[in-house]
Each structure stands twice: as C-alpha cells, then as structure tokens.
PDB file of N, CA and C in Angstrom:
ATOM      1  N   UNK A   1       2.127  -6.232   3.829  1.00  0.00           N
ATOM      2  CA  UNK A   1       2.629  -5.524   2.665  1.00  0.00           C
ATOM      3  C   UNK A   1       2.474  -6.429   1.455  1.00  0.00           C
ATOM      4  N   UNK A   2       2.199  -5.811   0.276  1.00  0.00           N
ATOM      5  CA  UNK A   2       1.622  -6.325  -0.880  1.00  0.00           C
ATOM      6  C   UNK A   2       2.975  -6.100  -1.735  1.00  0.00           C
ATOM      7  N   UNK A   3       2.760  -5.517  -2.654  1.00  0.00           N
ATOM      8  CA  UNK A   3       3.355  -5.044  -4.258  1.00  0.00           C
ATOM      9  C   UNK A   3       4.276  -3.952  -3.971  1.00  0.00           C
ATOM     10  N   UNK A   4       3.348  -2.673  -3.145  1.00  0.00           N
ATOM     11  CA  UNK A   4       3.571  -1.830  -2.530  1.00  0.00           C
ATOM     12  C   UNK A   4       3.419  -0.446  -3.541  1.00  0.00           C
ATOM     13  N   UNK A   5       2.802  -1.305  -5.050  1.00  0.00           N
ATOM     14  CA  UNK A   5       2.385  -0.128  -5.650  1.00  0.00           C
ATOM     15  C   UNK A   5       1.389   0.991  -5.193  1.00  0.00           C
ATOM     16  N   UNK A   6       0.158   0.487  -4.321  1.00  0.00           N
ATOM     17  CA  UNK A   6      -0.608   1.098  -3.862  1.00  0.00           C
ATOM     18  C   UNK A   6      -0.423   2.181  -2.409  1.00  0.00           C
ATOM     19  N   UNK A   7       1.013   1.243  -2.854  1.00  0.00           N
ATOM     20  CA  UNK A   7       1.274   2.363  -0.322  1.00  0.00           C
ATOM     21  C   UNK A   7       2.175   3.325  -0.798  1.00  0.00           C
ATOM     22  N   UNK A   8       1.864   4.170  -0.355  1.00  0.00           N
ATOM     23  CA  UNK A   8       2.849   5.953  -0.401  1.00  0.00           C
ATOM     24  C   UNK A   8       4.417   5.324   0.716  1.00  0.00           C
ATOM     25  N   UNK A   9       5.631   5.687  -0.013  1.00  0.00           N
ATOM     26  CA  UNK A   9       6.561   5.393   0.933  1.00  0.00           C
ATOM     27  C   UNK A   9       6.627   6.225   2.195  1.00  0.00           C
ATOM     28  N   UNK A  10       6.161   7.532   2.099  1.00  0.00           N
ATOM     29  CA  UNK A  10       6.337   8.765   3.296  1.00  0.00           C
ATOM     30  C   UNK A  10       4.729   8.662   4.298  1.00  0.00           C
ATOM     31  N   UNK A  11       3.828   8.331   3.377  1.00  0.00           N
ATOM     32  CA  UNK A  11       2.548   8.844   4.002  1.00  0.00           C
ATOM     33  C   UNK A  11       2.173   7.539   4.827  1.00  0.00           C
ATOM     34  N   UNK A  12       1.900   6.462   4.130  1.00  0.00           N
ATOM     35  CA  UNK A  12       1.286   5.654   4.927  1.00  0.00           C
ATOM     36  C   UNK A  12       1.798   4.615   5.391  1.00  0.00           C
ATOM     37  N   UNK A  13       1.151   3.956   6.682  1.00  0.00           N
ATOM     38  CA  UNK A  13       2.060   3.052   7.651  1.00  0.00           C
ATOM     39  C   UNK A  13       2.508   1.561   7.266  1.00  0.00           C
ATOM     40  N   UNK A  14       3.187   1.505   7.071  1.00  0.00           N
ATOM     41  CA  UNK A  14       3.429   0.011   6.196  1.00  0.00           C
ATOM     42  C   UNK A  14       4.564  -0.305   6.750  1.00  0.00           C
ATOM     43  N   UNK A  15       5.731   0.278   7.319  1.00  0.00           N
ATOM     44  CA  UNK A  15       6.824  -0.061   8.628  1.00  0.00           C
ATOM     45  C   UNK A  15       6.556   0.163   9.881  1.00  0.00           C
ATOM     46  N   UNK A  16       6.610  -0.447  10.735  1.00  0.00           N
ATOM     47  CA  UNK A  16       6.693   0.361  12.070  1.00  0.00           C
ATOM     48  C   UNK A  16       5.131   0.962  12.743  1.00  0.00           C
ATOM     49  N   UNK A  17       4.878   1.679  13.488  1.00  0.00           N
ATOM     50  CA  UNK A  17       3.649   2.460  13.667  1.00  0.00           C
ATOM     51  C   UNK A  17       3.506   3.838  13.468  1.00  0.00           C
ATOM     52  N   UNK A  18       4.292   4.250  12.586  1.00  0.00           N
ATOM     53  CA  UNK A  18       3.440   5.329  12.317  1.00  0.00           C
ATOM     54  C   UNK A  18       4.312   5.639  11.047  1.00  0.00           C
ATOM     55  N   UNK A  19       3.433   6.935  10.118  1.00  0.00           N
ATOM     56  CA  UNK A  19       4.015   6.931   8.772  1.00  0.00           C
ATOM     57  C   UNK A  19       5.694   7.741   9.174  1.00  0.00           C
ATOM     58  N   UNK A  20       6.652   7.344   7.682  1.00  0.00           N
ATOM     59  CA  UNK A  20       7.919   7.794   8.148  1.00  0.00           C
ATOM     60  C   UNK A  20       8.371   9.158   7.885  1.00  0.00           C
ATOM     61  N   UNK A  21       6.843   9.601   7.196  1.00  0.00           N
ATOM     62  CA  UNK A  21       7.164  11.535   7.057  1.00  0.00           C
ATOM     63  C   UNK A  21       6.909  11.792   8.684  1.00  0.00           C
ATOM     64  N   UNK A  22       6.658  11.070   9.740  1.00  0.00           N
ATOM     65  CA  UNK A  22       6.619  11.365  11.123  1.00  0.00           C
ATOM     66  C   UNK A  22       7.442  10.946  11.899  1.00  0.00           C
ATOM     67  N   UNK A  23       7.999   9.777  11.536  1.00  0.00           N
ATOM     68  CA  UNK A  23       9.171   9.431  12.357  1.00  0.00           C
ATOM     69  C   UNK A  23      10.601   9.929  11.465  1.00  0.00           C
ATOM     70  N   UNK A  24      10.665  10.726  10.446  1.00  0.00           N
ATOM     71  CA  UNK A  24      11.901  11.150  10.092  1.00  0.00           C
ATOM     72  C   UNK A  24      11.376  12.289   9.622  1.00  0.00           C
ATOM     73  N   UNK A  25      10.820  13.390  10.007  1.00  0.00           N
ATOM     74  CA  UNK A  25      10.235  14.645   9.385  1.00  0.00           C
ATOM     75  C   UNK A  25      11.494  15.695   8.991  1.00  0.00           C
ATOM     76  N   UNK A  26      12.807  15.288   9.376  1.00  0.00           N
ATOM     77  CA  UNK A  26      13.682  16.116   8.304  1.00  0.00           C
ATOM     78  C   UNK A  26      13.737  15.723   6.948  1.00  0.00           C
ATOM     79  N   UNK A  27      14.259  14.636   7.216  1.00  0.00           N
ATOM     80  CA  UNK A  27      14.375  14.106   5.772  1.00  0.00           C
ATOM     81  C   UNK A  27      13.239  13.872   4.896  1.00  0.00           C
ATOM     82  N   UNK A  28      11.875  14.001   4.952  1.00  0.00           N
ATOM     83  CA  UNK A  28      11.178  14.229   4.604  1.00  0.00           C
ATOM     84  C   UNK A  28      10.676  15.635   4.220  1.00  0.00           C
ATOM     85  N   UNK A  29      10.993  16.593   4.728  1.00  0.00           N
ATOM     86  CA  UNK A  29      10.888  17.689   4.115  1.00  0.00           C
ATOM     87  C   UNK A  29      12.391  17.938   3.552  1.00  0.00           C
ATOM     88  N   UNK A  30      13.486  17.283   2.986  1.00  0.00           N
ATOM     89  CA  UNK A  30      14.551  17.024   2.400  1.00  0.00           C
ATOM     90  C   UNK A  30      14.285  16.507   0.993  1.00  0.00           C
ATOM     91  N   UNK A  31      13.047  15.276   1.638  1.00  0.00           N
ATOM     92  CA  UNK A  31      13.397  14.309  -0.214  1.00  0.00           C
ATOM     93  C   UNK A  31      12.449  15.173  -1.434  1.00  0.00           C
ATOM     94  N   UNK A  32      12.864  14.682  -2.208  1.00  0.00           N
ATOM     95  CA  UNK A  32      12.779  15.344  -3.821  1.00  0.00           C
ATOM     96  C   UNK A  32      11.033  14.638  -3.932  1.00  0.00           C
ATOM     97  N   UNK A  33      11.178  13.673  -3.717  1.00  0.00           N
ATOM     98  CA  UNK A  33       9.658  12.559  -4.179  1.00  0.00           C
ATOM     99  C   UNK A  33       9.047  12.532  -3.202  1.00  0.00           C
ATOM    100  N   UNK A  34       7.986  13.040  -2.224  1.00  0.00           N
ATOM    101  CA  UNK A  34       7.640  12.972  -1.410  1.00  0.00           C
ATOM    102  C   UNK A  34       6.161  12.287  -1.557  1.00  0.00           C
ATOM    103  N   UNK A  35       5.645  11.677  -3.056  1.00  0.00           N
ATOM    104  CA  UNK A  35       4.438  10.736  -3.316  1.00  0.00           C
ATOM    105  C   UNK A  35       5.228   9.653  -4.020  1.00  0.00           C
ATOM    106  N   UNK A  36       6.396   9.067  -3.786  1.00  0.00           N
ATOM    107  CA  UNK A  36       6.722   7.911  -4.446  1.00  0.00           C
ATOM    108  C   UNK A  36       6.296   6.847  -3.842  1.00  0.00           C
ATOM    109  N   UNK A  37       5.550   5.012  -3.927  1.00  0.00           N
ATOM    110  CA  UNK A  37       5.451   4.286  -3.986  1.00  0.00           C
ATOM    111  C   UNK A  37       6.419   3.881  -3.085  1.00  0.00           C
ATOM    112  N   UNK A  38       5.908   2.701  -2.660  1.00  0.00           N
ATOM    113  CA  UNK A  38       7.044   2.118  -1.559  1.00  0.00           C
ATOM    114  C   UNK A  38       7.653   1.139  -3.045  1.00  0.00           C
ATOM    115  N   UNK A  39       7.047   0.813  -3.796  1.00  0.00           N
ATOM    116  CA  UNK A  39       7.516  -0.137  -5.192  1.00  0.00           C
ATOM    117  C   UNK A  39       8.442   0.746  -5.871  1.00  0.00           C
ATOM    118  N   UNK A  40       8.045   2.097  -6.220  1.00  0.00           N
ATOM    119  CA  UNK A  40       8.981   2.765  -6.707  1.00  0.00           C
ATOM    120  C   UNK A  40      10.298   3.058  -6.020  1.00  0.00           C
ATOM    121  N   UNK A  41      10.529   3.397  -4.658  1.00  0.00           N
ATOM    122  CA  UNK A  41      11.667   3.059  -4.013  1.00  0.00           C
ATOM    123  C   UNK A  41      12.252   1.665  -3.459  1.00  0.00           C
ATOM    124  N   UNK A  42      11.982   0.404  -3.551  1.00  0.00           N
ATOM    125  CA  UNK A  42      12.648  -0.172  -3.484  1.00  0.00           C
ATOM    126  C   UNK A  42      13.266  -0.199  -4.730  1.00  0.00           C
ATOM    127  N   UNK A  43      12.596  -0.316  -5.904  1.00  0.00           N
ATOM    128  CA  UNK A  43      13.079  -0.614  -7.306  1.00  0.00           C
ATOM    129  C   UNK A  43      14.387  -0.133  -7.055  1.00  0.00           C
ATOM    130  N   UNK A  44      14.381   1.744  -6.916  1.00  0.00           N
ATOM    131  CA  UNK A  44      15.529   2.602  -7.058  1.00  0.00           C
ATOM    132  C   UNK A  44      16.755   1.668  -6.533  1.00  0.00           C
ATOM    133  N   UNK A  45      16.233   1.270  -4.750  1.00  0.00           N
ATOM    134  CA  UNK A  45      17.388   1.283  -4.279  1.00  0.00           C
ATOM    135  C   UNK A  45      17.680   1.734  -2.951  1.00  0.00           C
ATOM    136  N   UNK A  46      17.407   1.006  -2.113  1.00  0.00           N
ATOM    137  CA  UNK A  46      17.006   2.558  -0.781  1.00  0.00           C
ATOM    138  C   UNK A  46      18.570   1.790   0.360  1.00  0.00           C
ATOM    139  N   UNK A  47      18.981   0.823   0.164  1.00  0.00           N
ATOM    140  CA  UNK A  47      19.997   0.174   1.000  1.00  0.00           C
ATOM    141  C   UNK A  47      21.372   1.658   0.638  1.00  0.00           C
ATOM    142  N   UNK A  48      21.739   2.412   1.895  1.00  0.00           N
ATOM    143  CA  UNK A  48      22.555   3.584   1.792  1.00  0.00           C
ATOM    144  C   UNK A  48      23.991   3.101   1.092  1.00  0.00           C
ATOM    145  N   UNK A  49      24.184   1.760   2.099  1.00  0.00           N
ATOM    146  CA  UNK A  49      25.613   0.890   1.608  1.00  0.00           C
ATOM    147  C   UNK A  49      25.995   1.003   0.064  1.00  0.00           C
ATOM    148  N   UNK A  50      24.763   0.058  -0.349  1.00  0.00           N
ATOM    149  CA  UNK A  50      25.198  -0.452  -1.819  1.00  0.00           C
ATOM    150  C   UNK A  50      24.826   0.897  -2.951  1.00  0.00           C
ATOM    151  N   UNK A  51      24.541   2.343  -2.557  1.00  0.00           N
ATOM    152  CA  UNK A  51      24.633   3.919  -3.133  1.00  0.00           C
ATOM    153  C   UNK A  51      23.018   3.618  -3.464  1.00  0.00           C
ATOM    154  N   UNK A  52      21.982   3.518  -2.286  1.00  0.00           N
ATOM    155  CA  UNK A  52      20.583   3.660  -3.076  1.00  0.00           C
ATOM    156  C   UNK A  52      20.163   4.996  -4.096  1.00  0.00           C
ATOM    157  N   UNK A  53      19.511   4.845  -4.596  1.00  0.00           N
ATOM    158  CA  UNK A  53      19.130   5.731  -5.739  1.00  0.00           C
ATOM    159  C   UNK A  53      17.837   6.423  -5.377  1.00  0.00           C
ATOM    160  N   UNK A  54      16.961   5.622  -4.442  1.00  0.00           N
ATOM    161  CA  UNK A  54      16.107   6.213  -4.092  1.00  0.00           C
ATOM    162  C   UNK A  54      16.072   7.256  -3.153  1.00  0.00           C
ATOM    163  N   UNK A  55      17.010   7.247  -2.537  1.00  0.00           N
ATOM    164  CA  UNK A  55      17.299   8.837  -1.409  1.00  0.00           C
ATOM    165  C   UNK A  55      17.839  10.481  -2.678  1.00  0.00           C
ATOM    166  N   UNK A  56      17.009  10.748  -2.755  1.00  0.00           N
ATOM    167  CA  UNK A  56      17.198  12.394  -3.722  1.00  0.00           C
ATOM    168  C   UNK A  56      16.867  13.402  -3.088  1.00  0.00           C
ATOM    169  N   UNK A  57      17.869  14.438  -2.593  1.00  0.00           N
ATOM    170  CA  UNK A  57      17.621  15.107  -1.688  1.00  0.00           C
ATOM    171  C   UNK A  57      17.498  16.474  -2.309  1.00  0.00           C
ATOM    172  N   UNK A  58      16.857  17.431  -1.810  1.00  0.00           N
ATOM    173  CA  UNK A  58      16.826  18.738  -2.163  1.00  0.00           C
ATOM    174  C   UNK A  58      18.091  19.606  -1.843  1.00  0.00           C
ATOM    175  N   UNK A  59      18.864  18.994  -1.425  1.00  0.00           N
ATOM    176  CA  UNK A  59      20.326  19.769  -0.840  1.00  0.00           C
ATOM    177  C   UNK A  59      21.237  18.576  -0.445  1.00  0.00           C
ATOM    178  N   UNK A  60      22.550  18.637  -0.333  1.00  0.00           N
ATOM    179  CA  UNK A  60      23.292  17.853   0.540  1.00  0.00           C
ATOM    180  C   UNK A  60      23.116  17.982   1.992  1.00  0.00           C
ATOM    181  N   UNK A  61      23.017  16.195   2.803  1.00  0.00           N
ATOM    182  CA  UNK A  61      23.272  16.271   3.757  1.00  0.00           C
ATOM    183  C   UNK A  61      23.838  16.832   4.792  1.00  0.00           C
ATOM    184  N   UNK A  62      23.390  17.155   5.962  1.00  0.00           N
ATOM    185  CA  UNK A  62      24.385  17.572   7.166  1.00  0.00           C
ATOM    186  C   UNK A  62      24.466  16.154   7.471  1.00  0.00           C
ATOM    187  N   UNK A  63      25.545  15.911   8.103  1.00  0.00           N
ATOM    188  CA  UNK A  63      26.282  14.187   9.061  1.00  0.00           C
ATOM    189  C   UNK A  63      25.106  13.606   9.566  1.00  0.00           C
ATOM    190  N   UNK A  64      24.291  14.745  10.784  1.00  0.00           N
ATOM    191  CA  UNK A  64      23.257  13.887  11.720  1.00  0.00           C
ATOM    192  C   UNK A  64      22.223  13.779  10.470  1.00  0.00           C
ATOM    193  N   UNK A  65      21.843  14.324   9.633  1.00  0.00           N
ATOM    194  CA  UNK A  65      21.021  13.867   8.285  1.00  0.00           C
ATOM    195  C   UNK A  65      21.226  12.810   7.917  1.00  0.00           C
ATOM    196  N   UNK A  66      22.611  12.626   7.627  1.00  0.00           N
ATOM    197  CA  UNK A  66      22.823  10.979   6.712  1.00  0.00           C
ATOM    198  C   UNK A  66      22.843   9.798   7.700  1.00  0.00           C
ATOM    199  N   UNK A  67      22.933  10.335   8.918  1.00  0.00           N
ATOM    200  CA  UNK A  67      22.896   9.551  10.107  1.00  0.00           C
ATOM    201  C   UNK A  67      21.147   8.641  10.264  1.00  0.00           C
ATOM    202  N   UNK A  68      20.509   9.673  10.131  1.00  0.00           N
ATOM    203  CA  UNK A  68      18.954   9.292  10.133  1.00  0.00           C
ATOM    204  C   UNK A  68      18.422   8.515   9.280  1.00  0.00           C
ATOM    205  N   UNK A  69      18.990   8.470   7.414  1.00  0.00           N
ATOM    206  CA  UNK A  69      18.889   7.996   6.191  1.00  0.00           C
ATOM    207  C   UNK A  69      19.575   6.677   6.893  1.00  0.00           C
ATOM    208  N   UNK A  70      20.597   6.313   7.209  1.00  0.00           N
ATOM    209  CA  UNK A  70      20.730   4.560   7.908  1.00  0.00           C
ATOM    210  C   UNK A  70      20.390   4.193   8.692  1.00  0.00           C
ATOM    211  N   UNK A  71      19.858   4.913   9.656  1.00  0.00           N
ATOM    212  CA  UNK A  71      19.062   4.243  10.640  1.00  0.00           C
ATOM    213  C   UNK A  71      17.189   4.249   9.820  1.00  0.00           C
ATOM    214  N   UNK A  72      16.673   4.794   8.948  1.00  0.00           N
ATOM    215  CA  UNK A  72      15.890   4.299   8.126  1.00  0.00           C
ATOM    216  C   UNK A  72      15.964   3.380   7.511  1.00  0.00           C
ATOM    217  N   UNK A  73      16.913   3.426   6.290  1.00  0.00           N
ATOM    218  CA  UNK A  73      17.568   1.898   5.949  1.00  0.00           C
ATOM    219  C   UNK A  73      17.498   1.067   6.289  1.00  0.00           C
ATOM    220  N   UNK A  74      18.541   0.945   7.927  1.00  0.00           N
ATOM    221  CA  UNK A  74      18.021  -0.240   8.844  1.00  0.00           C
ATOM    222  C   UNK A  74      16.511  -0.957   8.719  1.00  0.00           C
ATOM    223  N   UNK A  75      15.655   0.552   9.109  1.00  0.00           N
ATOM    224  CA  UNK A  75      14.150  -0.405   9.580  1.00  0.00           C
ATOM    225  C   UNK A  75      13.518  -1.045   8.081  1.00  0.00           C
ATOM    226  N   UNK A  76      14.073  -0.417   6.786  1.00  0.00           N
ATOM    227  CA  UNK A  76      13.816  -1.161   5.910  1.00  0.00           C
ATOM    228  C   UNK A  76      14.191  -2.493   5.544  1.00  0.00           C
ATOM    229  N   UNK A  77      15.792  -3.193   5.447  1.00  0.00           N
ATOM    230  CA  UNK A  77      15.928  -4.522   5.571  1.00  0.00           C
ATOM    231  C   UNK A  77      14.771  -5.722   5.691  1.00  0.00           C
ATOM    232  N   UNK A  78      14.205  -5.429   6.622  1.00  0.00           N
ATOM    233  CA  UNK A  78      13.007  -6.378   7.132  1.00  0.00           C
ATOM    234  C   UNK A  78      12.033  -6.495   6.233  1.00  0.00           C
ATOM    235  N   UNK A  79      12.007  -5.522   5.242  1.00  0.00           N
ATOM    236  CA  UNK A  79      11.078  -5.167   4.561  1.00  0.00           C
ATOM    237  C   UNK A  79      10.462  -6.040   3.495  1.00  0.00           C
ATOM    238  N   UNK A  80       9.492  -7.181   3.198  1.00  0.00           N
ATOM    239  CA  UNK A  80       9.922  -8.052   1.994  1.00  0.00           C
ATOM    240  C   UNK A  80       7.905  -8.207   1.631  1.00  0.00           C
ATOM    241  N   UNK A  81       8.788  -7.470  -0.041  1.00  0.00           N
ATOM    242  CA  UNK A  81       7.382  -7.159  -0.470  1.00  0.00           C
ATOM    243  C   UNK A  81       6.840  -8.719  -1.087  1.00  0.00           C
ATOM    244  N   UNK A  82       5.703  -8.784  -1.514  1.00  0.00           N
ATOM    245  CA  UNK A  82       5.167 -10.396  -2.459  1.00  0.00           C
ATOM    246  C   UNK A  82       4.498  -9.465  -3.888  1.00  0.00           C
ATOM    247  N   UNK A  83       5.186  -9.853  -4.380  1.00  0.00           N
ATOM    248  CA  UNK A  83       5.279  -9.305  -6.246  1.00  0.00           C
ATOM    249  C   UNK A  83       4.001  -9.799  -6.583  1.00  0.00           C
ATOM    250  N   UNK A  84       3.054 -10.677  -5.725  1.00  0.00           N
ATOM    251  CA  UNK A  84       2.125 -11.782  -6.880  1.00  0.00           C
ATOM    252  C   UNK A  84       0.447 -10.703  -5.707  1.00  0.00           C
ATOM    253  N   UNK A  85       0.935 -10.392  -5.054  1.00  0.00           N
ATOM    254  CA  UNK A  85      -0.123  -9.537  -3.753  1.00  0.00           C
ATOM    255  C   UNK A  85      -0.303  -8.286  -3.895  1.00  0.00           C
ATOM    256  N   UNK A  86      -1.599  -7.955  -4.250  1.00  0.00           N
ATOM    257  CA  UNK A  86      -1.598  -6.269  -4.631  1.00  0.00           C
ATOM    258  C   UNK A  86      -2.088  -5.622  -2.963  1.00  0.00           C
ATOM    259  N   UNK A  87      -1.307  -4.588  -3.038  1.00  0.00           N
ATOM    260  CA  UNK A  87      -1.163  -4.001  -1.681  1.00  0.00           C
ATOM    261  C   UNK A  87      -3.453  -3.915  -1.117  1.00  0.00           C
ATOM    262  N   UNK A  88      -3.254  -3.839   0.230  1.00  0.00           N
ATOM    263  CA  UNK A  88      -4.640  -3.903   0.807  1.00  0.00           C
ATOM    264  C   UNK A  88      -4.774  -2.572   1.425  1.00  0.00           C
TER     265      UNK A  88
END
C-alpha cells in the first residue's frame, strides 16, 4: 500500500484477499461513496470508536450491520499507508 490515492476503498484488494465490496456486500450496498479512495477514507476517519466520518450510510443501521462496520474497522488498524509512495 502506497498513498492510497490511486486504490478504490470497496473495489480493489489492498486488505486481506479479496475486495471488501465482497467480503462485506451489505454494507456496501449501504455506503453513500461507493468510489471513495482508500486516502479519502482514512482522512475521514474510519476507526467506529473514535465516531469515523467515513462510514455514510444510506439508512440507519440494523445491530448485525454495525456489528460488521467493527469487525471491518478491526481489519483496518493494521492498515499503514507511506504518504511519500504513490500507490502501484
């Protein structure tokens, strides 16, 4: 992972193995931004704890919904972009 201006946060694989409009396909047909930047959502804010900004949903959550949004979260933590590396 680079900058992360260049990687789609939903579409392409940059966590994990496979993109996360596939491993979370509710909440993905939920979020508001579905071509935002992985740069543009960290900026926002994506940690659920500290009220990320980057989760905008087309409706309020059901429980097992917001349930899925922290266990995403989770796999983000790990996540650590290099500001000076343009995505490959």
């Amino acid at each position: 992972m680079g900058d992360g201006r260049d990687t789609l946060f939903w579409h392409d694989i940059w966590v994990g193995d496979i993109p996360l409009r596939l491993k979370f396909p509710r909440l993905f047909d939920l979020a508001v931004n579905k071509e935002c930047t992985v740069e543009e959502m960290d900026r926002l804010g994506w940690e659920v704890e500290v009220g990320g900004r980057a989760w905008e949903w087309r409706r309020r959550l059901l429980a097992w919904e917001e349930e899925s949004v922290g266990e995403c979260s989770i796999m983000l933590l790990n996540d650590v972009m290099q500001d000076t590396v343009h995505d490959t």
